[in-house]
PDB file of N, CA and C in Angstrom:
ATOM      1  N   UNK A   1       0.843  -1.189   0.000  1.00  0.00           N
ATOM      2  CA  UNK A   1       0.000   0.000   0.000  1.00  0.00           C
ATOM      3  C   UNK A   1       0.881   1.242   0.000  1.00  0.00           C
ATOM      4  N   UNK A   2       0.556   1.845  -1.055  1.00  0.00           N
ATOM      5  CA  UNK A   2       1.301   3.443  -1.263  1.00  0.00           C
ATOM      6  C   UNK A   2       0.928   4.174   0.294  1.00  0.00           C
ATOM      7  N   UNK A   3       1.910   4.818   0.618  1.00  0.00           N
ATOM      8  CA  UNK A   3       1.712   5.964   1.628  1.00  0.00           C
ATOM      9  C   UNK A   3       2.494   7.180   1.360  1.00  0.00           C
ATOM     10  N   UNK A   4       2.033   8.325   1.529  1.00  0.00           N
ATOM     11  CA  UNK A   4       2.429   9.445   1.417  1.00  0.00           C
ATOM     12  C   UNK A   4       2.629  10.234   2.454  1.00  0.00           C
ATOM     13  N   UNK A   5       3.975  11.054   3.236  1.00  0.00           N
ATOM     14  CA  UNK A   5       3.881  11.835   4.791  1.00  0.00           C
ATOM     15  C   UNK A   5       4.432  13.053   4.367  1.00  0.00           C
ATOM     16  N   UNK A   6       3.852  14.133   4.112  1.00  0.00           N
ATOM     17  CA  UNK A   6       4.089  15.124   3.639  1.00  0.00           C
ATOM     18  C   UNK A   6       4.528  16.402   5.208  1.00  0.00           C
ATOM     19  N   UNK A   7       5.603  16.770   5.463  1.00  0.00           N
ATOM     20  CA  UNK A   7       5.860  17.509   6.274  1.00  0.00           C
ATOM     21  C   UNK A   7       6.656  19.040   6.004  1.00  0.00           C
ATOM     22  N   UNK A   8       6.882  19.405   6.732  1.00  0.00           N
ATOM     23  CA  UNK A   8       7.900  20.807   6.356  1.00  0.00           C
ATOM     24  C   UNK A   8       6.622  22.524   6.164  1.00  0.00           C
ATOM     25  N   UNK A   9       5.760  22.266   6.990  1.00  0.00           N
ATOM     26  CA  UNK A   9       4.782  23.091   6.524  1.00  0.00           C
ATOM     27  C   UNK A   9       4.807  24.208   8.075  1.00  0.00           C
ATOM     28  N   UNK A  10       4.076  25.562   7.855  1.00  0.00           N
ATOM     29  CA  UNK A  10       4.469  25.987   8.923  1.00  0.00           C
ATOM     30  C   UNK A  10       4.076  27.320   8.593  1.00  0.00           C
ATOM     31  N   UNK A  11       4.406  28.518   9.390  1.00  0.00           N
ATOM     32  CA  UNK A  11       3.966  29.843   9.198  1.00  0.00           C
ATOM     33  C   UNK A  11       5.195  30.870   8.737  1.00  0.00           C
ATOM     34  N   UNK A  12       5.260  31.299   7.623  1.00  0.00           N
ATOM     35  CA  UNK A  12       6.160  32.212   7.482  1.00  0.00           C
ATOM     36  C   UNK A  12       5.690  33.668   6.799  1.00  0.00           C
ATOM     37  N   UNK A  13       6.437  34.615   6.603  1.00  0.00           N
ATOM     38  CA  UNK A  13       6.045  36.106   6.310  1.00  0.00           C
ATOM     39  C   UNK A  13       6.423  36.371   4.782  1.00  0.00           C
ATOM     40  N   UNK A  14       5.440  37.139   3.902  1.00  0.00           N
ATOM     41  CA  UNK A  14       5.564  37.063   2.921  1.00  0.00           C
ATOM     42  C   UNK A  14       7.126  37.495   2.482  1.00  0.00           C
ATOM     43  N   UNK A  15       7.551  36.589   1.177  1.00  0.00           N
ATOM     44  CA  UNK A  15       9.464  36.581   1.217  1.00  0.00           C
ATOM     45  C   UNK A  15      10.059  35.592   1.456  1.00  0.00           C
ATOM     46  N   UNK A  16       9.998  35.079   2.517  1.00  0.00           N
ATOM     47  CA  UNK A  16      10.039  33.684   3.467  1.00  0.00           C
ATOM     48  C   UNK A  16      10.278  32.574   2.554  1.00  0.00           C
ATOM     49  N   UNK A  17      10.986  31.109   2.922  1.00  0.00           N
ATOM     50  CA  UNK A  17      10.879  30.164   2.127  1.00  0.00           C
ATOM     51  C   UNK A  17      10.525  29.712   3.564  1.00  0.00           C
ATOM     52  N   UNK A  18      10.599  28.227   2.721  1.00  0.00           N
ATOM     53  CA  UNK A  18      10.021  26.949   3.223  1.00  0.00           C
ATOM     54  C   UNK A  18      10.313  26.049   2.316  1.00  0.00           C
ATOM     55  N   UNK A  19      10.794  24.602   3.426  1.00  0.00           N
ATOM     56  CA  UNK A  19      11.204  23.442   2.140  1.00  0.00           C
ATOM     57  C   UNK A  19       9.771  22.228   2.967  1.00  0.00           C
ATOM     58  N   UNK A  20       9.088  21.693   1.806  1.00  0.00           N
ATOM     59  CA  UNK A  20       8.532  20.511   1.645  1.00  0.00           C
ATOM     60  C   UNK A  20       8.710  19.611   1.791  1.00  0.00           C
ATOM     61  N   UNK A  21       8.703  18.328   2.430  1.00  0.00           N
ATOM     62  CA  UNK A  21       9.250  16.991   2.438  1.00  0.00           C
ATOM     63  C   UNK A  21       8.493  16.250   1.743  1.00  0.00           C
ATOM     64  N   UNK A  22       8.115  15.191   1.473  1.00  0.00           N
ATOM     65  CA  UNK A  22       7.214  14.064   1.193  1.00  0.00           C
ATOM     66  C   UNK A  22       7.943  12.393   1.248  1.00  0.00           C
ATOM     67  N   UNK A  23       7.662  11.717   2.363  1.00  0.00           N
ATOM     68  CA  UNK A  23       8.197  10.300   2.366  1.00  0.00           C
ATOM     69  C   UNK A  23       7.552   9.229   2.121  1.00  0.00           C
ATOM     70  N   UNK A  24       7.980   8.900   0.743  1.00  0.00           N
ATOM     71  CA  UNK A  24       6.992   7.623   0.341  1.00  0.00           C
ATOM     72  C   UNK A  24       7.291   6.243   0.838  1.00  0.00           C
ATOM     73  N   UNK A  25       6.533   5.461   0.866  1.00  0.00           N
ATOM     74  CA  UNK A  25       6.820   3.738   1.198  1.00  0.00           C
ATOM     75  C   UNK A  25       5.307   2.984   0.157  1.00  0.00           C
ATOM     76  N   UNK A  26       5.765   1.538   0.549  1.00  0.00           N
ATOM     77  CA  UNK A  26       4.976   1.144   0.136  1.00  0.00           C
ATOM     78  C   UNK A  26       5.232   0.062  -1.533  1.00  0.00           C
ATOM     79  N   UNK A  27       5.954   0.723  -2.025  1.00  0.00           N
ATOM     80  CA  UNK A  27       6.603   0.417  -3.694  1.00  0.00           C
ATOM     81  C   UNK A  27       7.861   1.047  -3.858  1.00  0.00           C
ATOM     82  N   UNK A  28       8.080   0.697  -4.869  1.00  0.00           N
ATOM     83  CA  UNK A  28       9.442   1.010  -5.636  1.00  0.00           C
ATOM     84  C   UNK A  28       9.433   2.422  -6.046  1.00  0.00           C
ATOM     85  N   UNK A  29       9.799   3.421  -5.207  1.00  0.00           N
ATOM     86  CA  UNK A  29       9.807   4.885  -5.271  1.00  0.00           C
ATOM     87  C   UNK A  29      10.439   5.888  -6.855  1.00  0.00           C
ATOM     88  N   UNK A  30      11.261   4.885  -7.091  1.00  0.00           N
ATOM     89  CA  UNK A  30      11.979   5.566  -8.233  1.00  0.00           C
ATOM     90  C   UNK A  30      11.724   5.446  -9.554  1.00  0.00           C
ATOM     91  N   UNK A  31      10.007   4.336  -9.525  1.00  0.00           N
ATOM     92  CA  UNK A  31       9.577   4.136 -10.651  1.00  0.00           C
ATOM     93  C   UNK A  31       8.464   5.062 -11.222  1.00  0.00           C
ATOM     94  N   UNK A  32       8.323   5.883 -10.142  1.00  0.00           N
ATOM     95  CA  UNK A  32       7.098   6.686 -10.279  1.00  0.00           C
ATOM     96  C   UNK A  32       7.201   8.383 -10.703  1.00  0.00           C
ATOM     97  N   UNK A  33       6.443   8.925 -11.595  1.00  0.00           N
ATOM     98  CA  UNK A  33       6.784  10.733 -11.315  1.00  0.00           C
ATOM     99  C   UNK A  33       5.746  10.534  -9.670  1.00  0.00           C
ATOM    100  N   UNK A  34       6.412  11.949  -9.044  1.00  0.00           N
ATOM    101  CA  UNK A  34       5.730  12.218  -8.080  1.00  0.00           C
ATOM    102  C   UNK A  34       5.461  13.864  -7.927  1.00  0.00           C
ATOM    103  N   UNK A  35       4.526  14.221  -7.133  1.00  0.00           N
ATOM    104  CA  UNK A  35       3.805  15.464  -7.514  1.00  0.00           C
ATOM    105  C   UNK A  35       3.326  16.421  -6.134  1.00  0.00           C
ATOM    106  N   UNK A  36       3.003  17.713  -6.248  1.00  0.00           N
ATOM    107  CA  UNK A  36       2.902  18.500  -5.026  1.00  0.00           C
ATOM    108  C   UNK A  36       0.759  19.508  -5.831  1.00  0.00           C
ATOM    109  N   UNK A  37       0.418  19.444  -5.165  1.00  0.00           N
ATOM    110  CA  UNK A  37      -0.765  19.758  -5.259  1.00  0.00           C
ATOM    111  C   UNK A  37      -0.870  20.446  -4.125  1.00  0.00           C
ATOM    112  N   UNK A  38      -2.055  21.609  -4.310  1.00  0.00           N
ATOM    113  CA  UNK A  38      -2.214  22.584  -3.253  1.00  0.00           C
ATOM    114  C   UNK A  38      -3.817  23.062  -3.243  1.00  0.00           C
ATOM    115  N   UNK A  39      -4.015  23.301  -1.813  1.00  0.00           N
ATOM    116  CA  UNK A  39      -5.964  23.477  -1.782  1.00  0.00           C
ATOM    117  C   UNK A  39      -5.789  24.886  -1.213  1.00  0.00           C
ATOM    118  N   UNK A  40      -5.957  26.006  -1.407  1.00  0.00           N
ATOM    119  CA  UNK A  40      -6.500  27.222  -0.420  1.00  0.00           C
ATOM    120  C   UNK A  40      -7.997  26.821   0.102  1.00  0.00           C
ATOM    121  N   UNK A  41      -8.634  27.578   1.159  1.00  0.00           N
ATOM    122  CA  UNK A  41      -9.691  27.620   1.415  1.00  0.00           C
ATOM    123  C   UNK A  41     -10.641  28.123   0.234  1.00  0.00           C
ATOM    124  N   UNK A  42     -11.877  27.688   0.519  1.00  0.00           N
ATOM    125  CA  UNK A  42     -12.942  27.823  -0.751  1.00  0.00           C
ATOM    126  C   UNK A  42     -12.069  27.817  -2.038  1.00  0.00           C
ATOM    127  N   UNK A  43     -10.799  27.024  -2.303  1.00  0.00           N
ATOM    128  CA  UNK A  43     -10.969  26.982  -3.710  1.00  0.00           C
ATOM    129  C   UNK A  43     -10.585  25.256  -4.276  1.00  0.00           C
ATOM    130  N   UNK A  44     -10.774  25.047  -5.536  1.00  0.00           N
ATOM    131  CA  UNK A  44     -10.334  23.787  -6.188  1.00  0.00           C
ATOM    132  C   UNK A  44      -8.845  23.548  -5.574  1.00  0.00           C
ATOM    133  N   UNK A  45      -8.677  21.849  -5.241  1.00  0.00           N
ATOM    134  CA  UNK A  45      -7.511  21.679  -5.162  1.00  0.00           C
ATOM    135  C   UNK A  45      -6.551  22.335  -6.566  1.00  0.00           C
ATOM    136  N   UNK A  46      -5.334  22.538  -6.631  1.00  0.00           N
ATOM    137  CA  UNK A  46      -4.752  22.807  -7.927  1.00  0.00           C
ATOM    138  C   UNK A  46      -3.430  22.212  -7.597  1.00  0.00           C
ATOM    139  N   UNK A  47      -2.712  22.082  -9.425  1.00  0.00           N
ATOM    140  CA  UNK A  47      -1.386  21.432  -9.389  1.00  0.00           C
ATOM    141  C   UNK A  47      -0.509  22.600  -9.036  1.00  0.00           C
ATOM    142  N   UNK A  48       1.077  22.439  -8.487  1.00  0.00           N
ATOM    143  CA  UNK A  48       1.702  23.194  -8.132  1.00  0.00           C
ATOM    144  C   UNK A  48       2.862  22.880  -9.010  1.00  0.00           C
ATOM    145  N   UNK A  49       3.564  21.224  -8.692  1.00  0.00           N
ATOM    146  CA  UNK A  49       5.006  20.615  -9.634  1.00  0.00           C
ATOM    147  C   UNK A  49       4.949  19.966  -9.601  1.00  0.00           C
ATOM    148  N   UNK A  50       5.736  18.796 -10.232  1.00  0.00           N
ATOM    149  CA  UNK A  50       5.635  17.481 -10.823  1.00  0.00           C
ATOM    150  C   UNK A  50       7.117  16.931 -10.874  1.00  0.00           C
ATOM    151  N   UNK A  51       7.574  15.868 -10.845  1.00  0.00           N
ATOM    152  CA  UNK A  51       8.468  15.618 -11.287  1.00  0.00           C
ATOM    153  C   UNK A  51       8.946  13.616 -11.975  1.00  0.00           C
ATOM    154  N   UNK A  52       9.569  13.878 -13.187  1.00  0.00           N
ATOM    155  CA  UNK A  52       9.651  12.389 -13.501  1.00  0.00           C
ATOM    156  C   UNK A  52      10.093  11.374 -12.491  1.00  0.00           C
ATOM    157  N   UNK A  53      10.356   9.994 -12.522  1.00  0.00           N
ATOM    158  CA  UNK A  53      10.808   9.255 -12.263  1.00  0.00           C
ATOM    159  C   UNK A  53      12.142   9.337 -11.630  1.00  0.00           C
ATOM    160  N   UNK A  54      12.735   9.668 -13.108  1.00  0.00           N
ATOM    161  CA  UNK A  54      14.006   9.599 -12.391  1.00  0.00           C
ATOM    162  C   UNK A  54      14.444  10.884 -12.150  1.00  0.00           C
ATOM    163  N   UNK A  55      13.601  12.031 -12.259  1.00  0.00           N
ATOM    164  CA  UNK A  55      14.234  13.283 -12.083  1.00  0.00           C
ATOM    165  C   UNK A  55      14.529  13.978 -13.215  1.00  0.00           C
ATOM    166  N   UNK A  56      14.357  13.794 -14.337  1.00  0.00           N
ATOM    167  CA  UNK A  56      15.007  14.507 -15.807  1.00  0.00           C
ATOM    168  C   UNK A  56      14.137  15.356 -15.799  1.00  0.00           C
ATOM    169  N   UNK A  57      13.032  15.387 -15.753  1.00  0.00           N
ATOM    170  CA  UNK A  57      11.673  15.856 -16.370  1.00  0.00           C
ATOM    171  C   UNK A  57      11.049  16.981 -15.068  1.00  0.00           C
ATOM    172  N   UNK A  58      10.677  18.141 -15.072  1.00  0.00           N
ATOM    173  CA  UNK A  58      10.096  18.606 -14.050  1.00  0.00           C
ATOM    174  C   UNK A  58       8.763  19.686 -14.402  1.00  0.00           C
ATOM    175  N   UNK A  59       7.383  19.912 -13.986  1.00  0.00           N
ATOM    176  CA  UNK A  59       6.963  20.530 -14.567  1.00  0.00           C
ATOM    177  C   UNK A  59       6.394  21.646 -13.336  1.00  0.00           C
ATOM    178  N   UNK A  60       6.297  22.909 -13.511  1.00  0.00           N
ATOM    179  CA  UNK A  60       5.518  23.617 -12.933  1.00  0.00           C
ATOM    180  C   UNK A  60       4.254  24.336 -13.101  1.00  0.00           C
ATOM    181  N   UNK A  61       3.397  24.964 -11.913  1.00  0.00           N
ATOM    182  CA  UNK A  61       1.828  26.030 -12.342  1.00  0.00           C
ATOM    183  C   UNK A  61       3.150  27.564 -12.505  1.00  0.00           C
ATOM    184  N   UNK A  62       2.244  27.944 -13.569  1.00  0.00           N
ATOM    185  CA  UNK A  62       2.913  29.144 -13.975  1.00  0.00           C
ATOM    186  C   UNK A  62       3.063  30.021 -13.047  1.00  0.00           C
ATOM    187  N   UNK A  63       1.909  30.064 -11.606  1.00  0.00           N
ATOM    188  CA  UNK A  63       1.939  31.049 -10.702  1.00  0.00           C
ATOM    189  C   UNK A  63       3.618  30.644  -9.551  1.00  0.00           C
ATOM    190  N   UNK A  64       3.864  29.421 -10.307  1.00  0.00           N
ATOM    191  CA  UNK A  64       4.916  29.490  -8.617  1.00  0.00           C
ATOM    192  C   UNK A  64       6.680  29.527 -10.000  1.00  0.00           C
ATOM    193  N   UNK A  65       6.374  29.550 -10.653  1.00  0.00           N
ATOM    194  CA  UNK A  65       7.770  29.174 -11.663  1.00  0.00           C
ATOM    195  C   UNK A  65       8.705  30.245 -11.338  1.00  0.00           C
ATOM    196  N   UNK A  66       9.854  29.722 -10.983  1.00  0.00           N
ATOM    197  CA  UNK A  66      10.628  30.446 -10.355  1.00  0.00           C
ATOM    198  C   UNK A  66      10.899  31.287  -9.165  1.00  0.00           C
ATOM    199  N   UNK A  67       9.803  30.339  -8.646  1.00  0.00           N
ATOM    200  CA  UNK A  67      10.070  30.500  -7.250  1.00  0.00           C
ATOM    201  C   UNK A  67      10.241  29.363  -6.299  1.00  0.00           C
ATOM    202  N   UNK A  68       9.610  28.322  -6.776  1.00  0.00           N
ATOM    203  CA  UNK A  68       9.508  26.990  -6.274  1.00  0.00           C
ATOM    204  C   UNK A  68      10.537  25.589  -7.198  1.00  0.00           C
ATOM    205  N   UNK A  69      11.000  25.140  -6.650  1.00  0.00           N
ATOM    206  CA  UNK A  69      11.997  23.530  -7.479  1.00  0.00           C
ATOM    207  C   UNK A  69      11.227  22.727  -6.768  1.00  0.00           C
ATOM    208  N   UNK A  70      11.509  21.610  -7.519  1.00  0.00           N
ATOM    209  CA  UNK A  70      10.754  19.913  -6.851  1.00  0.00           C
ATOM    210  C   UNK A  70      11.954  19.613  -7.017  1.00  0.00           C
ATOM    211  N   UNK A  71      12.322  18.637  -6.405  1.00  0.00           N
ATOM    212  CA  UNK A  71      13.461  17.725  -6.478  1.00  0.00           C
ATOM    213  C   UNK A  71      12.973  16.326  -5.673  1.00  0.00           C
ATOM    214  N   UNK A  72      13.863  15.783  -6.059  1.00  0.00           N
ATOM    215  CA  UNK A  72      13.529  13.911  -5.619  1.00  0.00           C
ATOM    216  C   UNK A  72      14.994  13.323  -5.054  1.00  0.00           C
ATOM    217  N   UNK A  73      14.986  12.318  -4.149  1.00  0.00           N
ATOM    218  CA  UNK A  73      15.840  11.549  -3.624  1.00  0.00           C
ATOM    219  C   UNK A  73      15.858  10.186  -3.342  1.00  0.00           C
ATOM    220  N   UNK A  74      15.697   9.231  -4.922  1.00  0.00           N
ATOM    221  CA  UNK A  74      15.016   8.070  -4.771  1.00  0.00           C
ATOM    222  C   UNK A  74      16.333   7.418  -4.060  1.00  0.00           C
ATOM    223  N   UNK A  75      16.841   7.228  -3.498  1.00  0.00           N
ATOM    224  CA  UNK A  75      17.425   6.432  -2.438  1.00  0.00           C
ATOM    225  C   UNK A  75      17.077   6.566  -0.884  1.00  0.00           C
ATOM    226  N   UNK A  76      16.022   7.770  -0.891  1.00  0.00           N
ATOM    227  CA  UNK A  76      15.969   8.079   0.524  1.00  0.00           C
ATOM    228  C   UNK A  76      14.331   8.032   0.599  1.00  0.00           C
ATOM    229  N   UNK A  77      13.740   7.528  -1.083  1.00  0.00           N
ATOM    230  CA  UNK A  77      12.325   7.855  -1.034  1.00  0.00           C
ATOM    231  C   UNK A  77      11.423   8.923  -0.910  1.00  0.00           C
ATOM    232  N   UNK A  78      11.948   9.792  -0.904  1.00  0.00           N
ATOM    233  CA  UNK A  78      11.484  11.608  -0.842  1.00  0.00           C
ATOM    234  C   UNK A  78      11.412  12.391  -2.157  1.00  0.00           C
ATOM    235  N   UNK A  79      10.627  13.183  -1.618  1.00  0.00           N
ATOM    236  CA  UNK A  79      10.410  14.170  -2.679  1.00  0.00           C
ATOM    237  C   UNK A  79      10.364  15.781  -1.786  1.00  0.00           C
ATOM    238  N   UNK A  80      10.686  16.530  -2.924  1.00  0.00           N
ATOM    239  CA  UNK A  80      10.799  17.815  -2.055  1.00  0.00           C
ATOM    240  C   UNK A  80      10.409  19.132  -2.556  1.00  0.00           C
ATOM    241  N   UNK A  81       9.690  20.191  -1.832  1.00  0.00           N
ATOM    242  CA  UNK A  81       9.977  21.315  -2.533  1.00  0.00           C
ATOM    243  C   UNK A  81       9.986  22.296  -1.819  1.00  0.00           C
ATOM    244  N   UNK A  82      11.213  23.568  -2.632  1.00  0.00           N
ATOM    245  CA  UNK A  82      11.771  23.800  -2.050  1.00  0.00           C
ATOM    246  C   UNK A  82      10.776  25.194  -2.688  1.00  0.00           C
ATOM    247  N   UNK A  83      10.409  25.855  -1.323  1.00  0.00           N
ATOM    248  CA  UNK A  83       9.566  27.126  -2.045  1.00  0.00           C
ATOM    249  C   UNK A  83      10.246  28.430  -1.467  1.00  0.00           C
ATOM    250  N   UNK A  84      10.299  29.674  -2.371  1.00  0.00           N
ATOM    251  CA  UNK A  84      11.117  30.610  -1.762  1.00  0.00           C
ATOM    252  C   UNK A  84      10.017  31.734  -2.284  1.00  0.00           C
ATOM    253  N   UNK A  85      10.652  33.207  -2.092  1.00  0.00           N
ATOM    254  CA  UNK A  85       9.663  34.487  -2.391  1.00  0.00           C
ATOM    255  C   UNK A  85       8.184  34.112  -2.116  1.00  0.00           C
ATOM    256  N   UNK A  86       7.850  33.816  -0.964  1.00  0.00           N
ATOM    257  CA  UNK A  86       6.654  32.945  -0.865  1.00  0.00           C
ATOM    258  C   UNK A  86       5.546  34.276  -0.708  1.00  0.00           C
ATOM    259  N   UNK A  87       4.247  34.398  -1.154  1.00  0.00           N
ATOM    260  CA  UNK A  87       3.369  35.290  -1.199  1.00  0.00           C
ATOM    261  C   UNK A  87       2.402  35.086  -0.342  1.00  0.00           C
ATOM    262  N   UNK A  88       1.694  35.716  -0.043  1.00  0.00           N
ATOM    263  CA  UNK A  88       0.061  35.271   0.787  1.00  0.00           C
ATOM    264  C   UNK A  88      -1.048  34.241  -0.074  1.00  0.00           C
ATOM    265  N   UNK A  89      -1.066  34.510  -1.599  1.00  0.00           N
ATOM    266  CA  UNK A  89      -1.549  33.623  -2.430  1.00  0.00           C
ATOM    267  C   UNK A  89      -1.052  32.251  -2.456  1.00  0.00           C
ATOM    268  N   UNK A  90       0.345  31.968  -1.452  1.00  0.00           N
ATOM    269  CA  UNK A  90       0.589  30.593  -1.846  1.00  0.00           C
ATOM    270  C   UNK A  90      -0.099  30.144  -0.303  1.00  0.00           C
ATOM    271  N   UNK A  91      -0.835  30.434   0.671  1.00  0.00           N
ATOM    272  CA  UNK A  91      -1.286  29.326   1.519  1.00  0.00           C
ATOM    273  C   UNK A  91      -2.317  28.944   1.366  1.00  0.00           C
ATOM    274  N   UNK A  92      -1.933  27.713   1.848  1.00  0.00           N
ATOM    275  CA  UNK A  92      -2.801  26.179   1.522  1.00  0.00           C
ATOM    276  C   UNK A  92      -2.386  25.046   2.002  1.00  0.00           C
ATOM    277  N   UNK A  93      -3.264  24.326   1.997  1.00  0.00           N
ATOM    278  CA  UNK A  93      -2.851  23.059   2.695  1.00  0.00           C
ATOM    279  C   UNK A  93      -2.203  22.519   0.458  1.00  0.00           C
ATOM    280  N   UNK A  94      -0.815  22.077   1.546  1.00  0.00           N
ATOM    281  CA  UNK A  94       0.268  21.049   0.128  1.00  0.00           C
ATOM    282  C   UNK A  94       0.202  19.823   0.262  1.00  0.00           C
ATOM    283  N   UNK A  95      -0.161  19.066  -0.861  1.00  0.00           N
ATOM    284  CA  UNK A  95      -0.342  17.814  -1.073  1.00  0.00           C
ATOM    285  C   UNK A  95       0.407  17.531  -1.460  1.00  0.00           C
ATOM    286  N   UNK A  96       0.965  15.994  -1.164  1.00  0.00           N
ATOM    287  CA  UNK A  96       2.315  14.999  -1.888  1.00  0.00           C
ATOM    288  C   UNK A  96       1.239  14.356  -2.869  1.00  0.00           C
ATOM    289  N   UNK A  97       1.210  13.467  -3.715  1.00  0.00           N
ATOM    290  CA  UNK A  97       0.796  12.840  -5.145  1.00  0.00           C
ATOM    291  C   UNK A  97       1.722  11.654  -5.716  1.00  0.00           C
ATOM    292  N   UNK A  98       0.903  11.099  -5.951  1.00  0.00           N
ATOM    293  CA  UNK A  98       1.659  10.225  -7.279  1.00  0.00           C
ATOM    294  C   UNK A  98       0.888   9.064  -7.959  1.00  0.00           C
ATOM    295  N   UNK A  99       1.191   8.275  -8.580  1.00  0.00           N
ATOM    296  CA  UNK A  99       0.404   7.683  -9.558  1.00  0.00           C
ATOM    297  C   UNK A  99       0.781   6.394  -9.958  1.00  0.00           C
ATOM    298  N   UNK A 100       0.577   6.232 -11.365  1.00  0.00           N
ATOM    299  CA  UNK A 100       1.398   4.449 -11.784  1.00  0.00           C
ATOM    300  C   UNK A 100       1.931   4.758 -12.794  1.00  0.00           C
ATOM    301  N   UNK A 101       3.093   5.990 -13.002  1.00  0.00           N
ATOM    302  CA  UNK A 101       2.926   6.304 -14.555  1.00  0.00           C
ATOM    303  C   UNK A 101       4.751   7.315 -14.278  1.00  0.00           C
ATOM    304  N   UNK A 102       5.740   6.505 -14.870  1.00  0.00           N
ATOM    305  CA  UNK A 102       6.990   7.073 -14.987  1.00  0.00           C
ATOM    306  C   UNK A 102       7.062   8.498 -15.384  1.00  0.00           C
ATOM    307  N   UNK A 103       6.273   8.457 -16.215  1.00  0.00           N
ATOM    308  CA  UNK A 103       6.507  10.450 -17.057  1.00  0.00           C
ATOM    309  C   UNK A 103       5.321  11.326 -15.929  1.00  0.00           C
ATOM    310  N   UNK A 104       5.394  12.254 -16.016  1.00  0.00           N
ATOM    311  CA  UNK A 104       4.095  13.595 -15.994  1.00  0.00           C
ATOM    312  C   UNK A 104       3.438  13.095 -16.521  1.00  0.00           C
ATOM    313  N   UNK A 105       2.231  12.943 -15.113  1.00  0.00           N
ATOM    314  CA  UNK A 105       0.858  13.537 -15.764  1.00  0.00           C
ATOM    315  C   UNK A 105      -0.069  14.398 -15.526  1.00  0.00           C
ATOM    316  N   UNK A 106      -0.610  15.508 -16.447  1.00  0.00           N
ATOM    317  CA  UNK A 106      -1.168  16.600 -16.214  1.00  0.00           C
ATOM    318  C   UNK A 106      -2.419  16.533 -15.220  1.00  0.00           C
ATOM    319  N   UNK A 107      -2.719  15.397 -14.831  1.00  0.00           N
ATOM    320  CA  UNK A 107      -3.627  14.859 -13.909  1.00  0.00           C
ATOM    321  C   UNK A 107      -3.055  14.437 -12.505  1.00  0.00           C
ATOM    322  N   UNK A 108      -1.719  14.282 -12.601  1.00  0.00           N
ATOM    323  CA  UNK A 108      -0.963  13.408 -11.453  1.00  0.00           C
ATOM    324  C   UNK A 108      -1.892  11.813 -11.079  1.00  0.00           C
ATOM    325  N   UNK A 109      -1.766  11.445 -10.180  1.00  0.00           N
ATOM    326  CA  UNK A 109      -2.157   9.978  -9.712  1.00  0.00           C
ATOM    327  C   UNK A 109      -3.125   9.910  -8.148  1.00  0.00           C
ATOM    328  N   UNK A 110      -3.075   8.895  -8.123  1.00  0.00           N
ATOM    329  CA  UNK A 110      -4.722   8.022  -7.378  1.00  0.00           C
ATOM    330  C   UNK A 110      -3.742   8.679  -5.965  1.00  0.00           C
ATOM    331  N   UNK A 111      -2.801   8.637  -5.697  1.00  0.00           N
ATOM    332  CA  UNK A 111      -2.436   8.312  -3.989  1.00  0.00           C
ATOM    333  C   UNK A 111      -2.237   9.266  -3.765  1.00  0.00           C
ATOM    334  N   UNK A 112      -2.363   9.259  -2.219  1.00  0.00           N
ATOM    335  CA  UNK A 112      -2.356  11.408  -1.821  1.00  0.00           C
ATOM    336  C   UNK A 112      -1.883  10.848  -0.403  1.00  0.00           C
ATOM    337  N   UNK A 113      -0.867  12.103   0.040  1.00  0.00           N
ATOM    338  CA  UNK A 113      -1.091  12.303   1.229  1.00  0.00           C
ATOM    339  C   UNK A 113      -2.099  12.840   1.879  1.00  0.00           C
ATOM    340  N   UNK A 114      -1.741  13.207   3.533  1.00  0.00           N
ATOM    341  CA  UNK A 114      -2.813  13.753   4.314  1.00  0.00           C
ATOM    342  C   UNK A 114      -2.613  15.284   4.157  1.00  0.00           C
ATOM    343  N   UNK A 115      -1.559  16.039   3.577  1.00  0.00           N
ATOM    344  CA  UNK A 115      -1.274  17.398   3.523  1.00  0.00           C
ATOM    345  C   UNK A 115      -0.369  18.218   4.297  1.00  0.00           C
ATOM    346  N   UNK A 116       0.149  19.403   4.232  1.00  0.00           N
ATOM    347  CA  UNK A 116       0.992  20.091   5.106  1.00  0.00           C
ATOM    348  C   UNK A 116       0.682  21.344   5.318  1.00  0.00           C
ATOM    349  N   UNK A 117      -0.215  22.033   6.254  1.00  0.00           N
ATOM    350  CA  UNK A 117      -0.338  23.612   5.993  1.00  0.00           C
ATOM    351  C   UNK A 117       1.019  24.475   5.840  1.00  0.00           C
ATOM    352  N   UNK A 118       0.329  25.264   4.852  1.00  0.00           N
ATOM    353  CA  UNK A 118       1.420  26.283   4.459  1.00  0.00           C
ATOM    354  C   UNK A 118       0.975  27.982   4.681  1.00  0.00           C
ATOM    355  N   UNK A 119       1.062  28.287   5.632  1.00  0.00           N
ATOM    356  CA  UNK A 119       0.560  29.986   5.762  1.00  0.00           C
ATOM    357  C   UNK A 119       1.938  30.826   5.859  1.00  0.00           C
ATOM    358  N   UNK A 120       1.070  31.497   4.539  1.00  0.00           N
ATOM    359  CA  UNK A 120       2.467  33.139   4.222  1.00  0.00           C
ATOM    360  C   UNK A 120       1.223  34.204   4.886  1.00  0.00           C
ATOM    361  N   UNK A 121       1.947  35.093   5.608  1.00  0.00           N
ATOM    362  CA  UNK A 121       1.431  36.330   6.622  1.00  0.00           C
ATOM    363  C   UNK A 121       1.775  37.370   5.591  1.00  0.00           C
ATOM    364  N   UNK A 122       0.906  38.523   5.138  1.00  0.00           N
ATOM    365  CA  UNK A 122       1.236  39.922   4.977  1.00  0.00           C
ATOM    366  C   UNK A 122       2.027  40.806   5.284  1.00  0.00           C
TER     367      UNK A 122
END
């Protein structure tokens, strides 16, 4: 059974970074893209980044590009992101993701974590 533990979440002031964790188990970690999804209050969950399998491939939402990296550590089973210039528009509870599918997908996959709040202050 896939599991997802998404940590690194917390309160910071707009500017501020914050790094993401996500620790998978369950399967073979390095066969999978894995993915970061994000919910504000009253709105649709939405995608944030993505990243392949083995790491070649990375995709971002246009609102965080260049401000945010995903990175992966399939020997340690993690995934990460690393968010910086952080705004008031980026809090939300952050979701870890992933799926059955080596490349990106613009959908990401079935398994989710439980989430990580993320609040940027004014």
């Amino acid at each position: 059974q896939v599991q997802l533990v998404e940590s690194g979440g917390g309160l910071v002031q707009a500017g501020g970074s914050l790094r993401l964790s996500c620790a998978a188990s369950g399967r073979t970690f390095s066969s999978y893209a894995m993915y970061w999804f994000r919910q504000a209050p009253g709105k649709e969950r939405e995608f944030v980044a993505a990243i392949s399998a083995r790491g070649v491939s990375t995709s971002y939402a246009d609102s965080v590009k260049g401000r945010f990296s995903i990175s992966r550590d399939n020997a340690n089973n993690t995934v990460n992101l690393e968010m910086k210039s952080l705004k008031p528009e980026d809090t939300a509870v952050y979701y870890c993701n992933t799926g059955r599918s080596a490349v990106i997908l613009k959908t990401g996959g079935s398994f989710w974590g439980k989430g990580t709040q993320v609040t940027v202050s004014s």
